[in-house]
Protein backbone atom coordinates (compact mmCIF):
# COMPACT_ATOMS: atom_id res chain seq x y z
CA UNK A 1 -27.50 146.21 34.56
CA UNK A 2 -24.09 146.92 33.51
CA UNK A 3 -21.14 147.53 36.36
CA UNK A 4 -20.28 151.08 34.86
CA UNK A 5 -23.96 151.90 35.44
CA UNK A 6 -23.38 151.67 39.44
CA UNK A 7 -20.67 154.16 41.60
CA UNK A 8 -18.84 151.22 41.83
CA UNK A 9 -18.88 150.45 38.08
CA UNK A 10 -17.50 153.91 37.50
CA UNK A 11 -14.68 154.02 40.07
CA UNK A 12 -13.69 150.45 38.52
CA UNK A 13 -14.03 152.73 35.18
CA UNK A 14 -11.85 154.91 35.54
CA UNK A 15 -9.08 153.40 37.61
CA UNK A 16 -8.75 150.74 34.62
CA UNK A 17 -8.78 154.06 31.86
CA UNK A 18 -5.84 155.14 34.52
CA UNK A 19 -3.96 152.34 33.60
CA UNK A 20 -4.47 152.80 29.47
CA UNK A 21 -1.49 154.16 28.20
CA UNK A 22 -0.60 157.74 27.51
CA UNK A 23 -0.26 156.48 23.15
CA UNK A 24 -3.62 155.01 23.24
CA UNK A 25 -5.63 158.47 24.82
CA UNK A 26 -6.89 161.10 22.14
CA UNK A 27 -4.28 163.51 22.12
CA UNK A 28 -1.65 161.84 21.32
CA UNK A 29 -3.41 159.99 18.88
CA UNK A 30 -4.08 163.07 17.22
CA UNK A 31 -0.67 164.27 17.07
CA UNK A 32 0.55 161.04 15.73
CA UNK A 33 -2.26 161.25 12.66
CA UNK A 34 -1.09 164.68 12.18
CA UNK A 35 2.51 164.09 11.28
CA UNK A 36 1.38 160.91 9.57
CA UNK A 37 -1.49 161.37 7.84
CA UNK A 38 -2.27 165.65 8.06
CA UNK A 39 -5.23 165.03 5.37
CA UNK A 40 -8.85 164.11 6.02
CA UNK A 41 -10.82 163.58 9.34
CA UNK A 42 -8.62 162.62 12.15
CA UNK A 43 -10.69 163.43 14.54
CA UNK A 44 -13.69 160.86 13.68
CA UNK A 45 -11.26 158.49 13.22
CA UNK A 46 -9.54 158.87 16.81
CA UNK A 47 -12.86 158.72 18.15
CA UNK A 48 -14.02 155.73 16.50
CA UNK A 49 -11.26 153.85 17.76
CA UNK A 50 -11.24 154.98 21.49
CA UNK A 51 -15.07 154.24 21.55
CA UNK A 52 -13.74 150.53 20.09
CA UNK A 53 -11.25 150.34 22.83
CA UNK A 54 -13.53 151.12 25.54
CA UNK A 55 -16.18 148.78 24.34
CA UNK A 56 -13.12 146.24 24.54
CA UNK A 57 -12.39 147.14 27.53
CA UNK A 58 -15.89 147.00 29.24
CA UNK A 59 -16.57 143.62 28.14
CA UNK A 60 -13.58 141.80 29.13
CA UNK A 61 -14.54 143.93 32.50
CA UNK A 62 -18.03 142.80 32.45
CA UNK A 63 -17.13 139.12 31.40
CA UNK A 64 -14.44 139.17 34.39
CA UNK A 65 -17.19 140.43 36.80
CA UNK A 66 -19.10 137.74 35.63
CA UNK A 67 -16.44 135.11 36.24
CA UNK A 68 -16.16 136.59 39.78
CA UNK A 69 -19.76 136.34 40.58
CA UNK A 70 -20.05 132.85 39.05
CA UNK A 71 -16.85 132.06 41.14
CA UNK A 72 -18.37 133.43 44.46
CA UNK A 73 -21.87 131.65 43.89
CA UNK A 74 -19.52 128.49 43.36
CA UNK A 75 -17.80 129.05 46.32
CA UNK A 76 -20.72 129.77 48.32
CA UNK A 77 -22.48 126.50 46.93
CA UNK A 78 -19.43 124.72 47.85
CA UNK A 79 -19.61 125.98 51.64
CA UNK A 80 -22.93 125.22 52.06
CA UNK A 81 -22.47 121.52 50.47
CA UNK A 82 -19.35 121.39 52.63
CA UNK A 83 -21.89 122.54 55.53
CA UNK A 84 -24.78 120.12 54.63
CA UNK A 85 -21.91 116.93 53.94
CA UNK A 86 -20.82 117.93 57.44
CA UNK A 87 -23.79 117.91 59.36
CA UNK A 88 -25.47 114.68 57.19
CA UNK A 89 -22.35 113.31 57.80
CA UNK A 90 -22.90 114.03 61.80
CA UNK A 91 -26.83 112.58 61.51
CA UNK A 92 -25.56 109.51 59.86
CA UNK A 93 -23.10 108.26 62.78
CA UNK A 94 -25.11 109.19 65.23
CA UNK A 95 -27.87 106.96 63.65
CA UNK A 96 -25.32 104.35 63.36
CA UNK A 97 -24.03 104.60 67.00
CA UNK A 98 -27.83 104.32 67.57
CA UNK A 99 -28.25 101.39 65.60
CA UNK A 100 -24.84 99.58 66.71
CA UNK A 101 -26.01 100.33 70.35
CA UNK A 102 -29.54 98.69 69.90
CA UNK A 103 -28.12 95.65 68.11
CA UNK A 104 -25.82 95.40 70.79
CA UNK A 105 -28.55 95.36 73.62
CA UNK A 106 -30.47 92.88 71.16
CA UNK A 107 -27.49 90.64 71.02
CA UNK A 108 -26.84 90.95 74.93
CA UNK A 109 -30.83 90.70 75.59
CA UNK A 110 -30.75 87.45 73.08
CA UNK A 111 -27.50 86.65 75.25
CA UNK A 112 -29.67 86.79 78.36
CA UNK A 113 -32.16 84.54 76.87
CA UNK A 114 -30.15 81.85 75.76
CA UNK A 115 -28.50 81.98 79.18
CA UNK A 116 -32.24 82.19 80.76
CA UNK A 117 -33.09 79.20 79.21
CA UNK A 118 -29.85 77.41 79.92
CA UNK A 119 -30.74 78.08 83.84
CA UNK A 120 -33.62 77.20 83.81
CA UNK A 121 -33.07 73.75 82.30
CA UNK A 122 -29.87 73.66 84.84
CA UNK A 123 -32.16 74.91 88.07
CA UNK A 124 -33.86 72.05 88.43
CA UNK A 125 -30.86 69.42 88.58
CA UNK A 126 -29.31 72.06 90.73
CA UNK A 127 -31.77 72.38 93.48
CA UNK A 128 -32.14 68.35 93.59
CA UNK A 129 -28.80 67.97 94.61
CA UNK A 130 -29.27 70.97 96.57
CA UNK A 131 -31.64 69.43 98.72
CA UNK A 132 -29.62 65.87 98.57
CA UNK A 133 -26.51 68.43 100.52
CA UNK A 134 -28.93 69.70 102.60
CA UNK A 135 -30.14 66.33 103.90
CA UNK A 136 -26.95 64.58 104.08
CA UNK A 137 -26.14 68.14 106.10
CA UNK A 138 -28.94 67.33 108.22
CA UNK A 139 -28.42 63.51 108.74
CA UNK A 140 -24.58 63.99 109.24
CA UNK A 141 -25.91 66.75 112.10
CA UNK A 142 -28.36 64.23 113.75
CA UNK A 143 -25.66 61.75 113.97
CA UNK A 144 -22.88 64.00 115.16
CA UNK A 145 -26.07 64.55 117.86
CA UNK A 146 -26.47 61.18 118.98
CA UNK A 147 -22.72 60.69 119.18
CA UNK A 148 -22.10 63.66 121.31
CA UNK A 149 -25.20 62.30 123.83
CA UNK A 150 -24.01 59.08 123.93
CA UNK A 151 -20.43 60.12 124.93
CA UNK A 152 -21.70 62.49 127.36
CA UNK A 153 -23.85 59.64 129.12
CA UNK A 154 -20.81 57.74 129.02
CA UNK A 155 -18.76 60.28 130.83
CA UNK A 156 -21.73 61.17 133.52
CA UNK A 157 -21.57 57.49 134.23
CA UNK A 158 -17.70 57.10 134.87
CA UNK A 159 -17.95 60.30 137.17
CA UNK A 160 -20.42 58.47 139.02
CA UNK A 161 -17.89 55.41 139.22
CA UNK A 162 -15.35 57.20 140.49
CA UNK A 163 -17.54 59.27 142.74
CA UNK A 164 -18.77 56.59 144.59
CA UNK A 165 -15.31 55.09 144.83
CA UNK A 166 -13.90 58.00 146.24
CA UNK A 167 -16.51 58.23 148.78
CA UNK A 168 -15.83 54.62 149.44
CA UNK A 169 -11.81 55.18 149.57
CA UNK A 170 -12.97 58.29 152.41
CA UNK A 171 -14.96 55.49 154.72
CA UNK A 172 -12.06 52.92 154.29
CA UNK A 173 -9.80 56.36 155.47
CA UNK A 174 -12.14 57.10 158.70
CA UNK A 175 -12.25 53.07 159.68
CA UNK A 176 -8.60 53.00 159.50
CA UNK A 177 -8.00 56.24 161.56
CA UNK A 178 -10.57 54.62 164.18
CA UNK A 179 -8.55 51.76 164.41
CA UNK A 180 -5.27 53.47 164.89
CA UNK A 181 -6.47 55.56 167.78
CA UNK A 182 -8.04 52.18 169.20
CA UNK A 183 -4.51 50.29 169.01
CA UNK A 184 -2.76 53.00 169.86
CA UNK A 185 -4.58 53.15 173.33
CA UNK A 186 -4.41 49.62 173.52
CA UNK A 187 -0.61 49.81 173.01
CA UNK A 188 -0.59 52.92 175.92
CA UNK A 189 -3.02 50.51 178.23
CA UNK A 190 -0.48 47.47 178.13
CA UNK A 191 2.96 49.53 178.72
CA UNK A 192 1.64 50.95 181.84
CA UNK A 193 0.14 47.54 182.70
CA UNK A 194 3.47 46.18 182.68
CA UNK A 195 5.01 49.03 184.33
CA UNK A 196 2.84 48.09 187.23
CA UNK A 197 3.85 44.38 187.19
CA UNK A 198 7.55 45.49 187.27
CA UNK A 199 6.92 47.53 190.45
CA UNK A 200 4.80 44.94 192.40
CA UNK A 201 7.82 42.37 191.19
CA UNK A 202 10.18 44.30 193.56
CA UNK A 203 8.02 44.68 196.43
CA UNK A 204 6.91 41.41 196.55
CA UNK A 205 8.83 39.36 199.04
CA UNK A 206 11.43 36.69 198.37
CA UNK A 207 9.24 33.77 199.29
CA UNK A 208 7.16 34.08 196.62
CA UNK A 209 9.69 33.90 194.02
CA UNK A 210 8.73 30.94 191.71
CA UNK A 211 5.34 32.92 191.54
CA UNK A 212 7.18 36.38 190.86
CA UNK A 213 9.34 33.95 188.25
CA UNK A 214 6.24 32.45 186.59
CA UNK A 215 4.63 36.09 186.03
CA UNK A 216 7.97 37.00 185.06
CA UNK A 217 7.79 34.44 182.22
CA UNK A 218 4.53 34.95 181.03
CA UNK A 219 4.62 39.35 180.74
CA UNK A 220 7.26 39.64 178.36
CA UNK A 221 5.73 36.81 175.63
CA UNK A 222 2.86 39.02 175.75
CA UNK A 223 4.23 42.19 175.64
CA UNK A 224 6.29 41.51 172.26
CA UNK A 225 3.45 39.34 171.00
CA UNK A 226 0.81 42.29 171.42
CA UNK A 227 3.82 44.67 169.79
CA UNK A 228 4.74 42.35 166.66
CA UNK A 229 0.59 42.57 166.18
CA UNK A 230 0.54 46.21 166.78
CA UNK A 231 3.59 47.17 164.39
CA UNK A 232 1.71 44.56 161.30
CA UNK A 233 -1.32 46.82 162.20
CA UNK A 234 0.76 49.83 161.76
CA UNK A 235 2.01 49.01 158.60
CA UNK A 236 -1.26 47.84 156.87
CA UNK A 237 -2.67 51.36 158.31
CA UNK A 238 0.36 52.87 156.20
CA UNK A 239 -0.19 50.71 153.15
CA UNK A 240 -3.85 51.29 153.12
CA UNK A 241 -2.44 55.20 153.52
CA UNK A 242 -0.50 54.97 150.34
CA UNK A 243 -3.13 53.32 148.48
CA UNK A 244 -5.69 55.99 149.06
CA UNK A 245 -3.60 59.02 148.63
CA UNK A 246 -2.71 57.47 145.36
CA UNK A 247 -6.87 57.00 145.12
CA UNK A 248 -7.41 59.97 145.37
CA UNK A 249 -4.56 61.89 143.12
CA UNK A 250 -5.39 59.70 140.45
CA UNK A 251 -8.99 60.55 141.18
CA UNK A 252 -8.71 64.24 140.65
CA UNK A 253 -6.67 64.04 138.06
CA UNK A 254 -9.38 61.75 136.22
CA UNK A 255 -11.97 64.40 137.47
CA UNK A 256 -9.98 67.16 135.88
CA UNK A 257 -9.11 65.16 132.88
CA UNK A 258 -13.00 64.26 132.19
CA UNK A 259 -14.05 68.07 132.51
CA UNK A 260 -11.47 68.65 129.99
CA UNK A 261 -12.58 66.33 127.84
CA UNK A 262 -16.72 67.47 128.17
CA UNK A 263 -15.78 71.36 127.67
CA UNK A 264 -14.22 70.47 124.46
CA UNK A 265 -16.84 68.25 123.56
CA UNK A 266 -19.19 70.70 124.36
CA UNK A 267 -17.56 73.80 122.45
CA UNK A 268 -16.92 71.14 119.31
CA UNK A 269 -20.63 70.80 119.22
CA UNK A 270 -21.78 74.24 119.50
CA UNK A 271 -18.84 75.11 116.93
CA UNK A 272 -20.12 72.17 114.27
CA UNK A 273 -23.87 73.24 115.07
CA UNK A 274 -23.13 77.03 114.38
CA UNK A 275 -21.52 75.80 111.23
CA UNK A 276 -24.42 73.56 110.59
CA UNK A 277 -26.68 75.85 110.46
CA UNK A 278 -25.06 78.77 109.13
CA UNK A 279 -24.52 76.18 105.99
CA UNK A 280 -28.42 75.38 105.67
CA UNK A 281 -29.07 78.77 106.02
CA UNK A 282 -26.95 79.75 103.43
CA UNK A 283 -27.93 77.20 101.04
CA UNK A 284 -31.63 78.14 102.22
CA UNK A 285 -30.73 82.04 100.98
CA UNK A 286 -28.62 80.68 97.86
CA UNK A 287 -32.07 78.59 96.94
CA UNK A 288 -34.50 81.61 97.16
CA UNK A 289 -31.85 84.09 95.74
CA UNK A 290 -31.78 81.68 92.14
CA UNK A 291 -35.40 81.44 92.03
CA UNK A 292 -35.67 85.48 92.31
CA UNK A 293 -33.20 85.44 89.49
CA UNK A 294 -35.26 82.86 87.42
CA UNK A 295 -38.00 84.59 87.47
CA UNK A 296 -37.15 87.76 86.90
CA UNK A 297 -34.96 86.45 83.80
CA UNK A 298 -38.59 85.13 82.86
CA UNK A 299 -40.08 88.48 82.96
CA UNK A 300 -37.08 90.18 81.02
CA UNK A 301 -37.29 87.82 78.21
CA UNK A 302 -41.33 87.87 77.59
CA UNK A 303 -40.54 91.63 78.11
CA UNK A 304 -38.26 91.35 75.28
CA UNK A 305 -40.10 89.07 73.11
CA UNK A 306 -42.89 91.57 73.54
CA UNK A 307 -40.95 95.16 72.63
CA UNK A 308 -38.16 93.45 70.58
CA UNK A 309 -40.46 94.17 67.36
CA UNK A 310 -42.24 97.43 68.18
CA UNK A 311 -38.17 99.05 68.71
CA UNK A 312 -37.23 97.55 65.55
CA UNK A 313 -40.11 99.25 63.70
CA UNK A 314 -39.78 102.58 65.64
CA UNK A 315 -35.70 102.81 64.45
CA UNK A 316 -36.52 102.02 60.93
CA UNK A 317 -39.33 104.38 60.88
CA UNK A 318 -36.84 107.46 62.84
CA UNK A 319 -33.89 106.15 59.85
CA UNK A 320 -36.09 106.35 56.71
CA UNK A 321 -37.46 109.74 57.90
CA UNK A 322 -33.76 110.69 58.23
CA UNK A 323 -32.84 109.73 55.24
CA UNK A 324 -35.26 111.38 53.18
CA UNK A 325 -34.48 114.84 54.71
CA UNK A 326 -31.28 114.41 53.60
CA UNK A 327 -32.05 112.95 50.60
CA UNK A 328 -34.80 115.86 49.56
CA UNK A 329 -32.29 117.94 50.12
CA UNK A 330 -30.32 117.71 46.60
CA UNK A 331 -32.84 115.31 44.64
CA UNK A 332 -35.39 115.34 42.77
CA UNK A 333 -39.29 115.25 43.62
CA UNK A 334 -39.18 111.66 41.12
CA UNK A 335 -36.73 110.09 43.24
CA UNK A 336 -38.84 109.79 46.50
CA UNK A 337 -40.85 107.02 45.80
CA UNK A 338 -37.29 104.45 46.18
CA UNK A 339 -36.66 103.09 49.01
CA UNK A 340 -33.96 103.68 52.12
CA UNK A 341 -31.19 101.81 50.85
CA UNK A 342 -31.53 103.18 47.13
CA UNK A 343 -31.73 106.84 48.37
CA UNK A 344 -28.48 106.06 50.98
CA UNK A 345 -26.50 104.68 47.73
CA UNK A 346 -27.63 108.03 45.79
CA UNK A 347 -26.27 110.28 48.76
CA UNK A 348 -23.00 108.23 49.07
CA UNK A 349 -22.00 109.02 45.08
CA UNK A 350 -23.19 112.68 45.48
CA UNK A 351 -20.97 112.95 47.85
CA UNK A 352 -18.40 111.27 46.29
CA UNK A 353 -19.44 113.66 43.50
CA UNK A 354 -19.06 116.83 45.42
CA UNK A 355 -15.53 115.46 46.73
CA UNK A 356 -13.86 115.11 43.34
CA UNK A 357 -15.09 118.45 41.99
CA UNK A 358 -13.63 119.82 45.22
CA UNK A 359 -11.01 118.43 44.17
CA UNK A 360 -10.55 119.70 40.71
CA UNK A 361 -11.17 123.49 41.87
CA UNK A 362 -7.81 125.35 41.17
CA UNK A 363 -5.90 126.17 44.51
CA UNK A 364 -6.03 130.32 43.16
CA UNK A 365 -9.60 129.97 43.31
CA UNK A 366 -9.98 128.38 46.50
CA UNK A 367 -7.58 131.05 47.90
CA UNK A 368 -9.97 133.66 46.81
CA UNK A 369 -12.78 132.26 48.25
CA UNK A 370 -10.96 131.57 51.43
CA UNK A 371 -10.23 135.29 51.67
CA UNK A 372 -13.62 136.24 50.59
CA UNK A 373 -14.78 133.92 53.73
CA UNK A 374 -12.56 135.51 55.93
CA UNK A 375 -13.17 139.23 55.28
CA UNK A 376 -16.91 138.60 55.69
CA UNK A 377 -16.25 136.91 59.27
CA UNK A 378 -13.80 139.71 59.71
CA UNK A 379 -17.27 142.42 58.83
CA UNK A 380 -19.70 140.22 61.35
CA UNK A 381 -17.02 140.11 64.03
CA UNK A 382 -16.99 144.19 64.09
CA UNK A 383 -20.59 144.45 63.56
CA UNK A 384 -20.92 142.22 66.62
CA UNK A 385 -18.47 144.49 67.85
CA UNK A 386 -20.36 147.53 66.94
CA UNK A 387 -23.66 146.13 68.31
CA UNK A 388 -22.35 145.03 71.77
CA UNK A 389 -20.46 148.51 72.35
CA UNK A 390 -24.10 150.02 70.99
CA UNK A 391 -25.82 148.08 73.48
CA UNK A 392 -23.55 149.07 76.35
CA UNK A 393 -23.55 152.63 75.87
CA UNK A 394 -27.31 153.18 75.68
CA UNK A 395 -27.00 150.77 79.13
CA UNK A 396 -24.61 153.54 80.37
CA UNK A 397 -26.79 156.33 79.33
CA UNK A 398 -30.18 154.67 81.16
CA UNK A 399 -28.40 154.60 83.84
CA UNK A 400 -27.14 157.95 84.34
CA UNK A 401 -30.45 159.36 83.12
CA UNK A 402 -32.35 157.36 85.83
CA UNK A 403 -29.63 158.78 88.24
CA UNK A 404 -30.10 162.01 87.32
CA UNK A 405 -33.87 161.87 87.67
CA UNK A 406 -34.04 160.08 91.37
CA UNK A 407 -33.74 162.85 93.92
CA UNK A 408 -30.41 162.87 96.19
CA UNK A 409 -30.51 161.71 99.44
CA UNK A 410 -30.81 164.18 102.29
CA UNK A 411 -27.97 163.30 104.96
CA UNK A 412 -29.47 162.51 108.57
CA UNK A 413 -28.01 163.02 111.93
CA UNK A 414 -25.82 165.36 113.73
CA UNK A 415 -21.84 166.08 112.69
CA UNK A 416 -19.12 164.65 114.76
CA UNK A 417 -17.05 166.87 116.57
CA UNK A 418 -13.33 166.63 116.83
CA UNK A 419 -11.83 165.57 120.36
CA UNK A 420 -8.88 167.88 119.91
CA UNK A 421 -8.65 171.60 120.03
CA UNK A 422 -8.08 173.27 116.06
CA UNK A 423 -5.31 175.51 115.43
CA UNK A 424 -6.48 178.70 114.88
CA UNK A 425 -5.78 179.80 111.72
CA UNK A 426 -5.39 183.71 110.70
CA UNK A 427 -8.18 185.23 108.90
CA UNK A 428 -7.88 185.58 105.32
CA UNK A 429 -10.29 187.29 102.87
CA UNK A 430 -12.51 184.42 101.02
CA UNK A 431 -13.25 184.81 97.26
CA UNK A 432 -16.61 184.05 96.62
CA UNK A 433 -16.84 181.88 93.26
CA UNK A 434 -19.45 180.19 91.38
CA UNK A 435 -20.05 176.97 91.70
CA UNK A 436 -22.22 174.60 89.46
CA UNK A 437 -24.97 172.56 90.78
CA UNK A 438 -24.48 168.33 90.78
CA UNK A 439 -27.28 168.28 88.56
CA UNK A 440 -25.78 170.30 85.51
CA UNK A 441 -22.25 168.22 86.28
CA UNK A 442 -23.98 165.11 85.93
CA UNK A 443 -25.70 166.35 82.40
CA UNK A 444 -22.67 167.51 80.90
CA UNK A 445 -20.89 164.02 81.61
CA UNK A 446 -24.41 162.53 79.46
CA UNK A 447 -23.75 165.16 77.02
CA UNK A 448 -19.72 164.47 76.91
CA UNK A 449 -20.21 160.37 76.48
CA UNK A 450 -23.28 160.46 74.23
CA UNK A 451 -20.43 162.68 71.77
């Protein structure tokens, strides 16, 4: 079909005879012959060559048409290749992310392995000497023990000492205050004693003088004998004093200084058993924590050993289908017997294909098409446009119908009355006009949108 067979092929018609000039129509032509040439058949001849011009004319019409259609099929071809490239293009690194990622949990899995075995050839070195802390732990703790026993036993025996010293410092204090009171009441019994003699001295008579003389003699020896004895006594008694105050200071100050001494003792012991302990217990929890860990390394790497293969065969088979959905996509039927890698090198130099003949497209052309592009997003836009106003007016028009068709609600309850008196207003004469119903209102409002 030719374009000037269409509406459109005769508006293209006869805007392009509107641009012929006014020389070349048949009038003029006619004149011209007649001035020239005023014999033989002009009018045949004018004819003839308007018919030639306008078979001219259509053709380089119908061959431009043609060059527009063959340049919109291009450009179409070229968007959807530009379309397909893209979204291959998208397939292909996400398949290689995919691939990257499970090489990289092979590598970290094989990682995992290697370290595996590693431990487990380290483990058993490790929990030998392990064991060799623990006893040493244990020994060091048994002699740390002993020590502390020993040097409490030690201690229990030098209170004892100085116990039973002190208690023998108190009987040496109650002898020695039982012989003070007994000389002092010797010393009391012998002063009065003497005081007696001195009285019956000067009563006696003078005749018996050289008796009186000889008693005289022998009372005062005594008396400063028996005082020279007391006054030693006195001063052992203060010695012996001295010597057990001194006793017993340095006594309680050994006392105090030994329950020093066993409280620290005691809270060393308790600290380095807490310690002790704590250590095997960690040790104990270290032990059990690394054989959890070997054996569930164990279990990951038969795991892996096991699945390794069967994921390796499942991503080859998901890649090969890939690749020959894209590849059936611009090959031929004879070309799907090769194999993965041939039919990846085939797409990679299509595409490079495509890109240079992209490139080689004139920028005019690519203009057009551009344009093209763009006034048939601009024509889906207001179709959308169209469609979604469509839409919400028959919405609207549902609505009011199903409005329309509900009966109104009847008001319930009694008025409220105002609290104030009304003005009275005068009477005035009330003009009675029609009024339409709510019903007919609400119809013409449908009637006024639907226009």
């Amino acid at each position: 079909m030719l374009p000037y067979h269409t509406v459109e092929g005769a508006e293209t018609l006869r805007a392009n005879m509107s641009k012929i000039p006014a020389q070349n129509l048949p009038g003029t032509i006619t004149k011209k012959k007649k001035e020239g040439k005023p014999s033989g058949n002009p009018q045949q001849s004018d004819k003839k060559e308007v018919c030639s011009k306008v078979k001219q004319f259509l053709l380089e019409e119908e061959a431009r048409a043609s060059k527009k259609r063959e340049l919109l099929c291009v450009g179409r071809m070229i968007g959807e290749l530009e379309i397909l490239i893209k979204n291959k293009n998208a397939d292909l690194l996400k398949l290689s992310e995919k691939v990257e990622k499970l090489q990289g949990e092979v590598s970290l899995l094989q990682k995992v392995r290697d370290k595996a075995k590693t431990t487990t050839e380290e483990l058993p070195g490790e929990s030998e000497e392990d064991l060799k802390e623990a006893q040493t732990i244990l020994e060091n703790e048994a002699q740390l023990r002993c020590e502390n026993r020993a040097l409490k036993e030690g201690l229990v025996k030098e209170i004892k000492m100085l116990q039973s010293e002190d208690a023998g410092t108190e009987e040496l204090l109650s002898k020695y205050k039982k012989y003070r009171n007994l000389i002092s009441r010797l010393c009391s019994r012998e002063c009065q004693e003497a005081q007696r003699g001195d009285t019956r001295e000067n009563q006696d008579d003078q005749n018996s003088e050289l008796e009186e003389t000889a008693v005289c003699k022998k009372s005062p020896f005594l008396i400063w004998k028996n005082c020279i004895d007391s006054v030693r006594v006195m001063l052992k008694l203060e010695e012996l004093e001295d010597q057990n105050l001194f006793l017993i200071e340095s006594s309680t100050e050994k006392n105090d200084l030994l329950d020093q001494t066993i409280e620290l003792i005691t809270k060393a012991t308790e600290e380095e058993e807490r310690t002790q302990t704590l250590k095997v217990d960690s040790m104990k929890n270290k032990c059990a924590i690394e054989r959890r860990i070997v054996d569930i390394v164990k279990k990951k790497v038969d795991q892996h050993n096991s699945s390794a293969t069967v994921e390796q065969d499942i991503l080859l088979e998901t890649l090969r289908k890939k690749v020959t959905e894209v590849h059936s996509c611009f090959a031929d039927a004879e070309l799907s017997s090769t194999s993965t890698l041939e039919k990846l090198a085939f797409i990679e130099n299509h595409m490079t294909k495509l890109l240079q003949d992209l490139e080689k497209i004139p920028k005019d052309e690519v203009k057009s098409l551009w344009q093209i592009k763009e006034k048939e997003k601009r024509s889906r836009w207001r179709e959308e446009k169209l469609r979604l106003e469509t839409e919400k007016r028959e919405e609207k028009m549902r609505r009011h119908a199903e409005l329309a068709m509900k009966e109104p609600k009847k008001i319930t309850g009694r008025k409220l009355m105002q609290r104030f008196m009304p003005v009275v207003k005068p009477k005035t004469k009330v003009i009675d006009e029609v009024t339409q119903e709510p019903e007919d209102d609400l119809y013409k409002d449908l009637f006024s949108e639907s226009t």
